[in-house]
Protein backbone atom coordinates (compact mmCIF):
# COMPACT_ATOMS: atom_id res chain seq x y z
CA UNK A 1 58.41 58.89 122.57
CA UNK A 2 55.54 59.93 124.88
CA UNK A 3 54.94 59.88 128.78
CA UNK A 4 57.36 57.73 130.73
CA UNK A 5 56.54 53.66 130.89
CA UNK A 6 58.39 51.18 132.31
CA UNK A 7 58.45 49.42 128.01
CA UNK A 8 59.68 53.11 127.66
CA UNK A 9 63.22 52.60 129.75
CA UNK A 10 66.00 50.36 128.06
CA UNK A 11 67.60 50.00 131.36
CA UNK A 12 64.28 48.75 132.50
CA UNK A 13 63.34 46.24 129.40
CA UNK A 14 67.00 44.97 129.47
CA UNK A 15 67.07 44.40 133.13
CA UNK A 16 69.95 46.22 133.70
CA UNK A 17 71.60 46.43 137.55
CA UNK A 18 72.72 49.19 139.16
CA UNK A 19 76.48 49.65 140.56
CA UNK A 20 76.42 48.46 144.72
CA UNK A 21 79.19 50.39 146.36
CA UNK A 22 78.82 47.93 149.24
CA UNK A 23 79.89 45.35 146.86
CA UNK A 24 84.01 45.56 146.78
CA UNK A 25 87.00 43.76 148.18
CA UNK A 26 89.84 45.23 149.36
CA UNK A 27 93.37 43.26 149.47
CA UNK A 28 96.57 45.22 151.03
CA UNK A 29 100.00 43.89 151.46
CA UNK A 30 102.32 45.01 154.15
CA UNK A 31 105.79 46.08 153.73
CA UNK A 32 108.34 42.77 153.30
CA UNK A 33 109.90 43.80 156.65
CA UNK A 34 106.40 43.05 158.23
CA UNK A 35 106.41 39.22 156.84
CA UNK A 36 104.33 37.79 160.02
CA UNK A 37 101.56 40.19 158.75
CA UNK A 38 101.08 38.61 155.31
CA UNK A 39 98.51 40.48 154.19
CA UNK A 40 95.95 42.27 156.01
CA UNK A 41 92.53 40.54 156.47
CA UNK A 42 89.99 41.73 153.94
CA UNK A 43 87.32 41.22 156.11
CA UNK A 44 88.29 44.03 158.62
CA UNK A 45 88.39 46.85 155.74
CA UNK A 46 85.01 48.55 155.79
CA UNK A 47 85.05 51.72 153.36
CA UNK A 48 87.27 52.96 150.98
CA UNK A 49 87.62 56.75 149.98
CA UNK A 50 89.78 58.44 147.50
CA UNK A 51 89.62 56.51 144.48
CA UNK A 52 89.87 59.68 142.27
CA UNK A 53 92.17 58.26 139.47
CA UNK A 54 89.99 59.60 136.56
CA UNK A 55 92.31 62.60 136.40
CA UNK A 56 92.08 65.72 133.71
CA UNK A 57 93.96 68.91 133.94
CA UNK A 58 92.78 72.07 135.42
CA UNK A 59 91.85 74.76 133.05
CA UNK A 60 93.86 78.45 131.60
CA UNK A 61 92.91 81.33 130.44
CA UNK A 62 94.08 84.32 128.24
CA UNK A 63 92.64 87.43 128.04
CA UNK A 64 92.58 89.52 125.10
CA UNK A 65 90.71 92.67 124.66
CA UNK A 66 88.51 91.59 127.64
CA UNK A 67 87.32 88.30 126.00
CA UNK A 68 88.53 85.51 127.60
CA UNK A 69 89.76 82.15 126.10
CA UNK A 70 89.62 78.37 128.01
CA UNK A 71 91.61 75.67 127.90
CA UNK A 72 93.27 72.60 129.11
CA UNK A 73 96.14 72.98 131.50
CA UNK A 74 99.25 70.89 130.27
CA UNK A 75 99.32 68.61 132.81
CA UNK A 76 96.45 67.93 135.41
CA UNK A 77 97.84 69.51 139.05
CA UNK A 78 98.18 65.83 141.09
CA UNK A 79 99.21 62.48 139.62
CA UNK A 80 98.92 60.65 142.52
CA UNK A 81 96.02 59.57 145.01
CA UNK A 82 95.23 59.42 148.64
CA UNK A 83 93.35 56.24 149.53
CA UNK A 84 91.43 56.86 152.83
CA UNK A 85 90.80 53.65 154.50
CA UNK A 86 88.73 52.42 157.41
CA UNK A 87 89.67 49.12 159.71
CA UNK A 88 87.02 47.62 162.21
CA UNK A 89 89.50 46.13 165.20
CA UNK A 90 88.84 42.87 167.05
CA UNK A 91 90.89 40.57 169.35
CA UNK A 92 91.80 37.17 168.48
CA UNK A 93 92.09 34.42 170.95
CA UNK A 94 95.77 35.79 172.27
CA UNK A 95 93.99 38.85 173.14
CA UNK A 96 96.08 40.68 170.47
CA UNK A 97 94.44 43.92 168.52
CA UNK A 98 95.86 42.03 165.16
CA UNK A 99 94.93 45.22 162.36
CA UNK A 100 96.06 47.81 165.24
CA UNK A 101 99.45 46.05 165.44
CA UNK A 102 99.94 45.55 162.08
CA UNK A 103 99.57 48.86 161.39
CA UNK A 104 101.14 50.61 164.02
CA UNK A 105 103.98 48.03 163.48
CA UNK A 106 103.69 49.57 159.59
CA UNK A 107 103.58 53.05 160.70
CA UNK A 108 106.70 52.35 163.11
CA UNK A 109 108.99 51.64 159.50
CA UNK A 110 108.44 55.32 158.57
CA UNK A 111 109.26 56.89 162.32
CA UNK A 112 109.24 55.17 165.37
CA UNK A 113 108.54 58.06 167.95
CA UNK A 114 110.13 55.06 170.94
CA UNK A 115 113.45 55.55 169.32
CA UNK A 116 113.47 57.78 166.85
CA UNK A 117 114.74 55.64 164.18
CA UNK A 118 113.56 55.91 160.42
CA UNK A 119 113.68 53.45 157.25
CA UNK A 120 113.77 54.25 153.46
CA UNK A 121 111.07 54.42 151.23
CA UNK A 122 111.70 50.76 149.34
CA UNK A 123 111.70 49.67 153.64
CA UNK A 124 107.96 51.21 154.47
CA UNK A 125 106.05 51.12 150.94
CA UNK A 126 103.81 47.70 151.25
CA UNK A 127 101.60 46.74 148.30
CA UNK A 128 100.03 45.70 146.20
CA UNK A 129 96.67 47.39 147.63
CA UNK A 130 93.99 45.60 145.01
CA UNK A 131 90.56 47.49 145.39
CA UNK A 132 88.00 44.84 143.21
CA UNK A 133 84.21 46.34 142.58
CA UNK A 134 81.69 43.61 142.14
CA UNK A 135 78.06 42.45 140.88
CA UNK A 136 75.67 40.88 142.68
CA UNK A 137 76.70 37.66 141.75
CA UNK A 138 80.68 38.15 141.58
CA UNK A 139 81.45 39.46 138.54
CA UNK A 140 84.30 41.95 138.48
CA UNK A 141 82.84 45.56 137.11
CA UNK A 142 86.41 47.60 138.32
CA UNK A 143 89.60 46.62 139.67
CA UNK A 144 91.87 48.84 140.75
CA UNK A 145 95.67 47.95 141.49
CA UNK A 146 98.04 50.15 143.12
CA UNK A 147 101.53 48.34 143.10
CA UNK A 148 103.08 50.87 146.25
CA UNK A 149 101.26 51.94 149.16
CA UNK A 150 102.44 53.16 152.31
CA UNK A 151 100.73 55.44 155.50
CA UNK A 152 100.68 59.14 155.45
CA UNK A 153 98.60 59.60 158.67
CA UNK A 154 98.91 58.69 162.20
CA UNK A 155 96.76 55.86 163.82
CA UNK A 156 93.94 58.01 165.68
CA UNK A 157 93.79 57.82 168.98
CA UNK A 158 91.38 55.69 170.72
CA UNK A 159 88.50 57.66 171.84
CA UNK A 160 86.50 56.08 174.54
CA UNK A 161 83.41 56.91 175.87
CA UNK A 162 80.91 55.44 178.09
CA UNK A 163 77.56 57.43 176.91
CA UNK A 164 77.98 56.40 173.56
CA UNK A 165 76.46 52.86 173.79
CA UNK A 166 78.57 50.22 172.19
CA UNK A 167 81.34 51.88 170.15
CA UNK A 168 83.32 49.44 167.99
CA UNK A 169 87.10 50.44 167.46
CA UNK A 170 88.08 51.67 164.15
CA UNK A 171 90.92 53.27 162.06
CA UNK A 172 90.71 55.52 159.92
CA UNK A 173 93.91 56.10 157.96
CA UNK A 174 95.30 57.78 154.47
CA UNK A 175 97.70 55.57 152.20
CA UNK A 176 99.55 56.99 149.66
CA UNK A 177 99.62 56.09 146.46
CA UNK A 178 102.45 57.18 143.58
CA UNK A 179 100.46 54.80 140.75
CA UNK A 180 97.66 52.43 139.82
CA UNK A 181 96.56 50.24 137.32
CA UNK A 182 92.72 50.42 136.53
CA UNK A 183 90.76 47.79 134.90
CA UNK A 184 87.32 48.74 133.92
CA UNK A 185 84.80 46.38 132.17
């Protein structure tokens, strides 16, 4: 084959792109009981963590004699995922922290720590949450669809800080997820 040239590469001579991370979309629907909510705006969602779906199980051994023998576990040890997801806040023109509220008002369904009171899981699950990976021209590489979603952390608290120069609110928060459907190209 010889030294390395750029006529050497096939990714190269078939102008091949690369996979942007920074190139996704992120849809999430709240529970029914938050109908003024809709769905949250996409535009707010910055990162997305936690997409491990591509799931195998662990591995076993047996020992005989001192020699030692691999393989596949039955069943891998999680069949579910935790999607860690990060909201930039703003303030519309009511002076309302929309993403805050619609979250804490989402959180609220599970516990509400002002009264104590608690719903049922078909009462706090939202979804679908539809995680879309793009090209650089809008073609869909990966979509990922996870039909029931629903908050496992707390909203942080907000952290303010004056020597910090001009920190812009965000969430950070973990939504579980039971299932998915994944659609690779």
């Amino acid at each position: 084959m010889g030294y390395p040239h750029y006529r050497n590469s096939k990714i190269s001579m078939e102008l091949m792109e690369p996979i942007y991370l920074n190139l996704f979309e992120i849809v999430l629907t709240p529970p029914a009981l938050l109908k003024s909510w809709d769905v949250l705006t996409i535009e707010n969602i910055v990162k997305i963590g936690g997409l491990d779906v591509d799931k195998v199980p662990t591995v076993v051994e047996q020992i005989y004699k001192g020699a030692k023998r691999r393989y596949s576990a039955a069943f891998p040890d999680s069949t579910t995922v935790d999607l860690a997801v990060d909201f930039q806040v703003n303030v519309n023109d009511a002076n309302q922290a929309f993403v805050y509220n619609a979250l804490r008002d989402w959180t609220r369904l599970i516990f509400d720590p002002l009264t104590g009171a608690m719903k049922m899981k078909k009462d706090y699950v939202g979804g679908p949450m539809v995680v879309t990976l793009f090209t650089k021209v809008g073609d869909v590489i990966r979509q990922w669809t996870f039909p029931v979603v629903w908050p496992t952390t707390n909203i942080p608290p907000m952290e303010m800080d004056y020597s910090s120069g001009a920190n812009i609110y965000a969430i950070s928060m973990t939504f579980a997820a039971d299932y998915w459907d994944d659609v690779t190209q």
